[in-house]
C-alpha atoms as a PDB file:
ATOM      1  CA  UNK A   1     107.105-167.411  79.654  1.00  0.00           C
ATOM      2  CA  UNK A   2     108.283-170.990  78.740  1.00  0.00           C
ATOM      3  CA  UNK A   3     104.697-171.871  78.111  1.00  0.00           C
ATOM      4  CA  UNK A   4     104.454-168.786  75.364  1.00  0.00           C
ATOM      5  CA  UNK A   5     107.558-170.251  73.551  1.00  0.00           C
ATOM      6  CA  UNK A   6     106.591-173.915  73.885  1.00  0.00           C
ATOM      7  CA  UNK A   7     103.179-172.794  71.937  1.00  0.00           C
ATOM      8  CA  UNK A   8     105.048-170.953  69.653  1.00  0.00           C
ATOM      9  CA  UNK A   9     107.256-174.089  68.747  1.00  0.00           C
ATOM     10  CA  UNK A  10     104.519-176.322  68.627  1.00  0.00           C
ATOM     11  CA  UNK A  11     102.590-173.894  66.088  1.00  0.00           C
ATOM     12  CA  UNK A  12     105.916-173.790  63.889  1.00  0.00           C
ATOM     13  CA  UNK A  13     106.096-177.321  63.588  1.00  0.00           C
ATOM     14  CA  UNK A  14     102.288-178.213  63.047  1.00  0.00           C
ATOM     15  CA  UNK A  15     102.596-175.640  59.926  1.00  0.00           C
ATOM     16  CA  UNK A  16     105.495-177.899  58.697  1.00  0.00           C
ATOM     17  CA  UNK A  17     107.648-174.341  59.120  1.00  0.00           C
ATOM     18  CA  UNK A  18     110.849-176.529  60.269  1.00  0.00           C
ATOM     19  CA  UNK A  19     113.296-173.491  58.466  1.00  0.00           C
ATOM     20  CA  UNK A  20     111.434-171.133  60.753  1.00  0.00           C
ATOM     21  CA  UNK A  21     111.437-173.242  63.343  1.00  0.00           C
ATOM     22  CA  UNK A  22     114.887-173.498  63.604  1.00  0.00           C
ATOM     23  CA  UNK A  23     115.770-170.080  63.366  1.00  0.00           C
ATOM     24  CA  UNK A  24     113.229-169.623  66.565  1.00  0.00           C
ATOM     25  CA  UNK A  25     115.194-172.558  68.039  1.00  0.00           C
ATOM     26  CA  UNK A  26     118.575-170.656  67.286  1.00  0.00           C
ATOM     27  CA  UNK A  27     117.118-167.346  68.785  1.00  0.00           C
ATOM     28  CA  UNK A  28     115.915-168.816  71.899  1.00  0.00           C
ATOM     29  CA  UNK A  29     119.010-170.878  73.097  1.00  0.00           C
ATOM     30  CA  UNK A  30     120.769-167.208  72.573  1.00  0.00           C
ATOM     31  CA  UNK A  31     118.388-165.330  75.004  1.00  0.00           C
ATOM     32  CA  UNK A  32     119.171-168.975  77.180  1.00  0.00           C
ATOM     33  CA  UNK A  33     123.018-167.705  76.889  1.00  0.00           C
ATOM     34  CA  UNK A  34     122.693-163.711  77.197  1.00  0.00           C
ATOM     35  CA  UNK A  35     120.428-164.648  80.177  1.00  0.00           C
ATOM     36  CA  UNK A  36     123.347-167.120  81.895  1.00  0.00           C
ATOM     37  CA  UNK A  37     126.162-164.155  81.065  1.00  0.00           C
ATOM     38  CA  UNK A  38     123.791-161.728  82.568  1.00  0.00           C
ATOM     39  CA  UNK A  39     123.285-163.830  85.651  1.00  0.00           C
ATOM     40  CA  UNK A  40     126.859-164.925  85.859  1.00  0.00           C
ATOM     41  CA  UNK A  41     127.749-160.982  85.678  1.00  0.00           C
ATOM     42  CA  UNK A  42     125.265-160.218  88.400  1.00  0.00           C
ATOM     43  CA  UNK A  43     126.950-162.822  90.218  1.00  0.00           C
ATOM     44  CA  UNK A  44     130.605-161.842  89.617  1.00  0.00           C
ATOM     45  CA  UNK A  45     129.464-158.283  90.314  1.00  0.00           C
ATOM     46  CA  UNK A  46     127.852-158.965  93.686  1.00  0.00           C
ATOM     47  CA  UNK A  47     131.549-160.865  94.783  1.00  0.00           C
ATOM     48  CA  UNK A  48     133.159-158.029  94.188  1.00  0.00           C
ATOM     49  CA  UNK A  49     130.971-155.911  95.815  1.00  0.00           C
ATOM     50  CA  UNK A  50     131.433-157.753  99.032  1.00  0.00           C
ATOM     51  CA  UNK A  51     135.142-158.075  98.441  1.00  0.00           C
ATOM     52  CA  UNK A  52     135.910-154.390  97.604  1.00  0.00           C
ATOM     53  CA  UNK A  53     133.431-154.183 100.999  1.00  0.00           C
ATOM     54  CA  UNK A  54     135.798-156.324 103.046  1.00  0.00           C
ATOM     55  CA  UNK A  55     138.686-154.700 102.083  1.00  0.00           C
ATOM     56  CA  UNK A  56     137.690-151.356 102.918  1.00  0.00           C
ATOM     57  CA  UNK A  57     136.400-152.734 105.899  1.00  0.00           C
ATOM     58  CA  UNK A  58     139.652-154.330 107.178  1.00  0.00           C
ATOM     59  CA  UNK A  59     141.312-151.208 105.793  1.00  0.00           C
ATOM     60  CA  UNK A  60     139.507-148.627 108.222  1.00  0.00           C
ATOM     61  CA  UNK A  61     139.819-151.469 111.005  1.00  0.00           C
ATOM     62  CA  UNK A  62     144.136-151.401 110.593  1.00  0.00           C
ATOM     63  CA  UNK A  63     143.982-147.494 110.044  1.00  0.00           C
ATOM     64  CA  UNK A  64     141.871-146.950 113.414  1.00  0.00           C
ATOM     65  CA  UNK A  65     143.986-149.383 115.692  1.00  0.00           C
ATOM     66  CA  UNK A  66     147.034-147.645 114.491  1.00  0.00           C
ATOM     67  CA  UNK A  67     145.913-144.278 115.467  1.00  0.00           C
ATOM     68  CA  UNK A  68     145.228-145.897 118.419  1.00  0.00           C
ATOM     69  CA  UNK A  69     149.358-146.902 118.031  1.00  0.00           C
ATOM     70  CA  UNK A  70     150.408-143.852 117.533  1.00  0.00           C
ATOM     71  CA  UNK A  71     148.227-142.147 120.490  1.00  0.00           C
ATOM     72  CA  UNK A  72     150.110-144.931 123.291  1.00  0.00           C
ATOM     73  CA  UNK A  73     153.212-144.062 121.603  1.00  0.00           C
ATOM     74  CA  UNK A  74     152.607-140.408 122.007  1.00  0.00           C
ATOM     75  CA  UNK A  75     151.906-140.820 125.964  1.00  0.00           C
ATOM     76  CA  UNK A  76     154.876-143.651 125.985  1.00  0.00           C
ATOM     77  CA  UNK A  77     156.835-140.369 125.216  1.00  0.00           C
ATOM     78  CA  UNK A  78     155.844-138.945 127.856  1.00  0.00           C
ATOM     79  CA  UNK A  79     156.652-141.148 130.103  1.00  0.00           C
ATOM     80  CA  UNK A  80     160.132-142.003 128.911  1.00  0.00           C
ATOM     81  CA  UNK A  81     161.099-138.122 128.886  1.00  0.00           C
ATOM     82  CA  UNK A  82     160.552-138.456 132.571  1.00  0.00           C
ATOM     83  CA  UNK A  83     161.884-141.574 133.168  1.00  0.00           C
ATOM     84  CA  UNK A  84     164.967-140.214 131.670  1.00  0.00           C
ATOM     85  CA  UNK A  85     165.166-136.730 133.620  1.00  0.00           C
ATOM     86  CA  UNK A  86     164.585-139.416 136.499  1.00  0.00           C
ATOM     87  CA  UNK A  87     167.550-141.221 135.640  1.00  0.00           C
ATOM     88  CA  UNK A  88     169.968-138.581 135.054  1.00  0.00           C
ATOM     89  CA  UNK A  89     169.396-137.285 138.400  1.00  0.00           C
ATOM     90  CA  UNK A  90     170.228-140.056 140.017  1.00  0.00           C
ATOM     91  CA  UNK A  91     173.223-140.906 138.550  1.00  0.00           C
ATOM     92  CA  UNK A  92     174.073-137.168 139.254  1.00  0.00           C
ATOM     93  CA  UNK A  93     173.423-138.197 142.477  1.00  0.00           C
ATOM     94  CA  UNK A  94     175.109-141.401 143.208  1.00  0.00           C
ATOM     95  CA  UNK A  95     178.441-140.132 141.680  1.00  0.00           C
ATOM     96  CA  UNK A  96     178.508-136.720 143.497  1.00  0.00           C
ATOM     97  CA  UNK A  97     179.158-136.823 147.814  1.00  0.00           C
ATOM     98  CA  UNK A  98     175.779-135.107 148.502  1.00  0.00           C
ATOM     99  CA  UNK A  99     173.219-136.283 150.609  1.00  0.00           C
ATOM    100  CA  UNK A 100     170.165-137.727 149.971  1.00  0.00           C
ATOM    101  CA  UNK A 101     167.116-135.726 150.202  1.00  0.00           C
ATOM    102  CA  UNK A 102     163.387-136.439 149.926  1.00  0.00           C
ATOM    103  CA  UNK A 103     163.053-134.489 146.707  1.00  0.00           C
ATOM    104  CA  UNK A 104     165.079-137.682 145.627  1.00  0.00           C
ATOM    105  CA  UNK A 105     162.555-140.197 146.003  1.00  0.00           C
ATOM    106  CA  UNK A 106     160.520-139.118 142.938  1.00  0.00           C
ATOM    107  CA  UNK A 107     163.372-139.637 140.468  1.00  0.00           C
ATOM    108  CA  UNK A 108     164.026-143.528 142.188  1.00  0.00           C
ATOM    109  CA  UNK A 109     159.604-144.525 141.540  1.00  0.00           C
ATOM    110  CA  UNK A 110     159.452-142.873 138.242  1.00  0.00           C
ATOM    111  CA  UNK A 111     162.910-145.126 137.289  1.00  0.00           C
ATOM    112  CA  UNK A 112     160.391-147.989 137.897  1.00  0.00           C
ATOM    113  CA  UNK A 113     157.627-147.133 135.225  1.00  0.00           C
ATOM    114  CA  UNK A 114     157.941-150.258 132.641  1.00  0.00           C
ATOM    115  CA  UNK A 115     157.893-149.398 128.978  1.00  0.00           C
ATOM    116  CA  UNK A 116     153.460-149.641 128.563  1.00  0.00           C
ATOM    117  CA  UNK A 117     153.662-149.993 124.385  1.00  0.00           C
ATOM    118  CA  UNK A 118     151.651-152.417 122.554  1.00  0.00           C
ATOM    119  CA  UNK A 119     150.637-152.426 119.713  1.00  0.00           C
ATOM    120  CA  UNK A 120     147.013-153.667 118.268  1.00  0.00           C
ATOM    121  CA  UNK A 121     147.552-156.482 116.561  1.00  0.00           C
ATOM    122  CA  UNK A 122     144.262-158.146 116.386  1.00  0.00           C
ATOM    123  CA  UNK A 123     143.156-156.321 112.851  1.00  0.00           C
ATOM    124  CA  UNK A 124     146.348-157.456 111.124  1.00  0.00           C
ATOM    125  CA  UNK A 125     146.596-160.965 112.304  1.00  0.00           C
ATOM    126  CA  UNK A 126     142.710-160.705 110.814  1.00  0.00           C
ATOM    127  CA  UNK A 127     143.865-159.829 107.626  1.00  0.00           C
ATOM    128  CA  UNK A 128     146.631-162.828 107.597  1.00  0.00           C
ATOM    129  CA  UNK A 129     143.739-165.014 107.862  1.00  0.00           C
ATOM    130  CA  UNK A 130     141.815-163.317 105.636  1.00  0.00           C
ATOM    131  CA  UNK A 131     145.110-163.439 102.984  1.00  0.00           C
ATOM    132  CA  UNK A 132     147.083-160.317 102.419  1.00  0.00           C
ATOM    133  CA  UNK A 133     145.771-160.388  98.785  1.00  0.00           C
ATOM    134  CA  UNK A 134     142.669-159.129 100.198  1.00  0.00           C
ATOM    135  CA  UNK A 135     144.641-155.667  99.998  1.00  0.00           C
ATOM    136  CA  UNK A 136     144.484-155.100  96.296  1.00  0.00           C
ATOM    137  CA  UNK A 137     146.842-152.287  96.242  1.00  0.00           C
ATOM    138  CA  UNK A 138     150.389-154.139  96.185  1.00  0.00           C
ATOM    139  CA  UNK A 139     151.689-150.730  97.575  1.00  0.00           C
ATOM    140  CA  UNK A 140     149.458-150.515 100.768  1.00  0.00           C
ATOM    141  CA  UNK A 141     149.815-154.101 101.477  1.00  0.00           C
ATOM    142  CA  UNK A 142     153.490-154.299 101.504  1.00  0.00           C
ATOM    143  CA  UNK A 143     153.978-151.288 103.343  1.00  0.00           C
ATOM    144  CA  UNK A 144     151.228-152.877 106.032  1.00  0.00           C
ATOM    145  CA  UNK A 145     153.072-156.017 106.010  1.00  0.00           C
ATOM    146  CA  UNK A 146     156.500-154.213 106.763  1.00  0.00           C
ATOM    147  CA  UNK A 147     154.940-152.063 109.575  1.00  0.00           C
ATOM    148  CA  UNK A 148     153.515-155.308 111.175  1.00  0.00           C
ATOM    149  CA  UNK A 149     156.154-157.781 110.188  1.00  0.00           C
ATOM    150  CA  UNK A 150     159.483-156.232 110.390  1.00  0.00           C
ATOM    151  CA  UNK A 151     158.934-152.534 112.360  1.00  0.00           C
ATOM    152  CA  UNK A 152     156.568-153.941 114.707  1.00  0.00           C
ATOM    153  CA  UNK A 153     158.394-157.103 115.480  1.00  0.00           C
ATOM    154  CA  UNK A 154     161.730-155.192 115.780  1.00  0.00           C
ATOM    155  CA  UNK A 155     160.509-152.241 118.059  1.00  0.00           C
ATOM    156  CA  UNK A 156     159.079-155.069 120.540  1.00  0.00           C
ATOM    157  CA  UNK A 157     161.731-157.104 120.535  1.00  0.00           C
ATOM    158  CA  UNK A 158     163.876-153.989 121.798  1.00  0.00           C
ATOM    159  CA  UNK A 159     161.455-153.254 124.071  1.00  0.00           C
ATOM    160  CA  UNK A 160     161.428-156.510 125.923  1.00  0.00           C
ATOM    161  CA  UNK A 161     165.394-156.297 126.233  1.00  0.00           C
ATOM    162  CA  UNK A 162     165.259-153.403 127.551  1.00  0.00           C
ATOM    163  CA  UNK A 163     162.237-154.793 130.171  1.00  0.00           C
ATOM    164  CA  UNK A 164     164.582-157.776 130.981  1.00  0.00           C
ATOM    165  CA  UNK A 165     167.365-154.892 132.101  1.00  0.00           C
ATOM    166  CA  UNK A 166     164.324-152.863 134.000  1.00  0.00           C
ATOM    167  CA  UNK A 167     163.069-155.968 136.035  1.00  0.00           C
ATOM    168  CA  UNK A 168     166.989-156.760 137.290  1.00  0.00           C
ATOM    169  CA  UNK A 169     167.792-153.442 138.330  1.00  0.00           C
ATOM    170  CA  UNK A 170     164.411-153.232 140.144  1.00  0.00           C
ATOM    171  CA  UNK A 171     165.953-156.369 142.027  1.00  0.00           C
ATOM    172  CA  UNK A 172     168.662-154.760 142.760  1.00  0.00           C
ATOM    173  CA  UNK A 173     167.056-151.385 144.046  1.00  0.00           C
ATOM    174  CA  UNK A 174     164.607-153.350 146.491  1.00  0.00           C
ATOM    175  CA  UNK A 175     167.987-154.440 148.254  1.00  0.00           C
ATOM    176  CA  UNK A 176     168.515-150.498 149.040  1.00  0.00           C
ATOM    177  CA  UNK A 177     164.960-149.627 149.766  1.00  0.00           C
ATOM    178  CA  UNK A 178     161.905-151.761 151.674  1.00  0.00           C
ATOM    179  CA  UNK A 179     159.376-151.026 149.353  1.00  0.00           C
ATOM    180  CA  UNK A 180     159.603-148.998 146.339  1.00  0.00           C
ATOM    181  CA  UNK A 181     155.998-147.222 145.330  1.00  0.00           C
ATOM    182  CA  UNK A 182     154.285-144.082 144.519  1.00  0.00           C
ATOM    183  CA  UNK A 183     152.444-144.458 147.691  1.00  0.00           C
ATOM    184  CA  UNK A 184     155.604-143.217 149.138  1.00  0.00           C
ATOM    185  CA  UNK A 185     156.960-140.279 147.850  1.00  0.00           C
ATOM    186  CA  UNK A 186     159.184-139.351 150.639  1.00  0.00           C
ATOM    187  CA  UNK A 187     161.619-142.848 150.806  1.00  0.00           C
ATOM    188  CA  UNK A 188     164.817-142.503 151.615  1.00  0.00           C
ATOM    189  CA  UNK A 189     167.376-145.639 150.921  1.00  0.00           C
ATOM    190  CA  UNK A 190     168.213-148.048 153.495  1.00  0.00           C
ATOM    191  CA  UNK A 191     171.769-148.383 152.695  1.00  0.00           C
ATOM    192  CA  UNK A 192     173.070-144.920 150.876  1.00  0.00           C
ATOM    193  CA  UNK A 193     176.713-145.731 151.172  1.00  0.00           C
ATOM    194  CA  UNK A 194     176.222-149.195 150.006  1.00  0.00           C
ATOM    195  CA  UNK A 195     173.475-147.880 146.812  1.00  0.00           C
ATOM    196  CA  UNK A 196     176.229-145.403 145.498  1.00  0.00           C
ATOM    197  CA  UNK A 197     179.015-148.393 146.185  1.00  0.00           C
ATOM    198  CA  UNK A 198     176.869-150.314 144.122  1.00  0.00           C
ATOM    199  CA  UNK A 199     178.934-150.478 140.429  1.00  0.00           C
ATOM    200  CA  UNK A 200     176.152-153.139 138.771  1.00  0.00           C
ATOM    201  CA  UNK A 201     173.040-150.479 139.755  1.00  0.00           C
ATOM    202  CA  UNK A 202     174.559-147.523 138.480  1.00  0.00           C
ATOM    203  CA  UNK A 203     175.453-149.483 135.521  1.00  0.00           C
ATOM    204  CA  UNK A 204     171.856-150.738 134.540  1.00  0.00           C
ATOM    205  CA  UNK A 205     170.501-147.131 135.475  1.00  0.00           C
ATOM    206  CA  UNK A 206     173.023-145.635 132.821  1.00  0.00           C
ATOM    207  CA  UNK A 207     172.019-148.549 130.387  1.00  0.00           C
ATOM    208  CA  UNK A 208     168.545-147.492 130.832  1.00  0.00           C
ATOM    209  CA  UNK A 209     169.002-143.849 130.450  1.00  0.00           C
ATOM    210  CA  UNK A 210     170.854-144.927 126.871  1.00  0.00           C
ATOM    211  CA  UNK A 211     167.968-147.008 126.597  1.00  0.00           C
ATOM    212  CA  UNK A 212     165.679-143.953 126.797  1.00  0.00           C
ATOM    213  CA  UNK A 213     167.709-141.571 125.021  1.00  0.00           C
ATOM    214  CA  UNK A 214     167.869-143.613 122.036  1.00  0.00           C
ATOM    215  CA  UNK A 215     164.293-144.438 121.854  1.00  0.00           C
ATOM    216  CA  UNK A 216     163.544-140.631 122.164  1.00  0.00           C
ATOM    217  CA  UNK A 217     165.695-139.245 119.903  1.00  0.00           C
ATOM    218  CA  UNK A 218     165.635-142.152 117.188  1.00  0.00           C
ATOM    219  CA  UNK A 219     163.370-145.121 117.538  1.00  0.00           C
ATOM    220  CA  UNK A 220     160.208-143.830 118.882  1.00  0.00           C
ATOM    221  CA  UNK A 221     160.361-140.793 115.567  1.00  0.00           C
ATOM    222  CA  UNK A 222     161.231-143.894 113.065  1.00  0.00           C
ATOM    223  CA  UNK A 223     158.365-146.168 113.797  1.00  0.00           C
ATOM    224  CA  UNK A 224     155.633-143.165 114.468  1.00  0.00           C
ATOM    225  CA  UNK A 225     157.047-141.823 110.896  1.00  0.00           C
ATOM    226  CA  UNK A 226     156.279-145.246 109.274  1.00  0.00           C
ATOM    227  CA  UNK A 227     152.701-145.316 111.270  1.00  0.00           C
ATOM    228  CA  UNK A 228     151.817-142.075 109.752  1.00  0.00           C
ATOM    229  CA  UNK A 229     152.837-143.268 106.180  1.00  0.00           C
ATOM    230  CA  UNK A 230     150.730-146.185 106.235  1.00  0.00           C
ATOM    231  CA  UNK A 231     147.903-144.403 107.746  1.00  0.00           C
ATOM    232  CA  UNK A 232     147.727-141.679 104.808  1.00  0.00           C
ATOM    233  CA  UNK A 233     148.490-144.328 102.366  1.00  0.00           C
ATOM    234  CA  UNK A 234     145.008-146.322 103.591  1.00  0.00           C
ATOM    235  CA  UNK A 235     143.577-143.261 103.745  1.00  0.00           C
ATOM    236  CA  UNK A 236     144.100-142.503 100.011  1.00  0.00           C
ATOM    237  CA  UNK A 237     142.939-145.593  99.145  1.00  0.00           C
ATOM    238  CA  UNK A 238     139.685-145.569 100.949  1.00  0.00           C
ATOM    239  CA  UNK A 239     139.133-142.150  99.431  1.00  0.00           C
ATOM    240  CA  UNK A 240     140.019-143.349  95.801  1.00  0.00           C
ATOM    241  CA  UNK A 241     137.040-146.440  96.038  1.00  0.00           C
ATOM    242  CA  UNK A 242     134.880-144.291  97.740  1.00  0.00           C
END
């Protein structure tokens, strides 16, 4: 192709046709420029391909760990709705004059099942290093950002304070009983007298029975609410660049 216009210059300017010549001259460095815009296009095209491609992509990677969220919060509810059945019979117990019974045991092991909730992390702190303006949609990356940042952040750092209170009235419950696991189910306390004496245990087994009660009834329903909001706000934005 250059070869064809290089003859056809060199013909124009043998025939002393220098007005023609430099209209051809004119025309060709304008195909030069519509061919650079057209490649530059391509180009700018292409990165935003891969772009809107990596944002979708780290889209349906927060969306699926945080049904994963909302499934271990789901079974964490579980849990805690026996943990606090657990802990109401006990402190039925301990403040009534009746004896212990076997059927008592249960109630003390499942008092000792920890708080399990993590949440997946790894696809956010991703998209941190990615930049949050990866997220085009202002509206779906500040409500991703709050989840993470400020819901997230908050729910674990109750968590842990309430983990601290678990692990120091597990100290004090080994003092009543020489082992406590669910490889025995049919314990029975060392010291009763001195368990239901015991002011500071039934304390942090009330404080953990609040503890439950207002993770039930308020926090656990909060954050799963703002889970699901997020999710169907990716979800409509997948669907809308699809």
């Amino acid at each position: 192709m250059i070869k064809f216009f290089r003859k056809i210059r060199q013909k124009l300017l043998s025939e002393n046709k220098f007005s023609k010549y430099l209209i051809y001259a004119f025309g060709e460095i304008i195909l030069v420029v519509i061919g650079i815009l057209i490649a530059l296009q391509i180009n700018n095209w292409n990165e935003n391909r891969k772009l809107n491609s990596l944002e979708i992509g780290m889209l349906k990677e927060i969306n699926f760990s945080l049904e994963t969220d909302l499934k271990d919060l789901i079974n964490e509810e579980k849990n805690l709705k026996a943990k606090l059945n657990s802990g109401k019979i006990i402190i039925g117990w301990i403040e009534s004059n009746q004896g212990f019974n076997d059927s008592l045991s249960i109630p003390f092991i499942r008092m000792q099942h920890p708080i399990y909730f993590r949440y997946q992390a790894a696809p956010y702190e991703t998209l941190k290093q990615l930049g949050l303006n990866t997220i085009k949609n202002d509206s779906v990356k500040n409500q991703i950002a709050e989840l993470y940042d400020v819901e997230y952040d908050d729910y674990s750092a109750e968590l842990e304070i309430i983990r601290n209170t678990h692990i120091t009235m597990r100290e004090l419950e080994l003092e009543y009983f020489n082992e406590i696991s669910v490889h025995r189910p049919n314990m029975r306390p060392l010291d009763i007298v001195g368990l239901r004496k015991d002011n500071k245990l039934l304390a942090l087994i009330k404080s953990l029975k609040n503890a439950d009660e207002y993770l039930l009834e308020r926090r656990i329903p909060i954050l799963k609410n703002k889970i699901n909001q997020v999710k169907e706000l990716i979800k409509e934005e997948i669907k809308s660049r699809s």
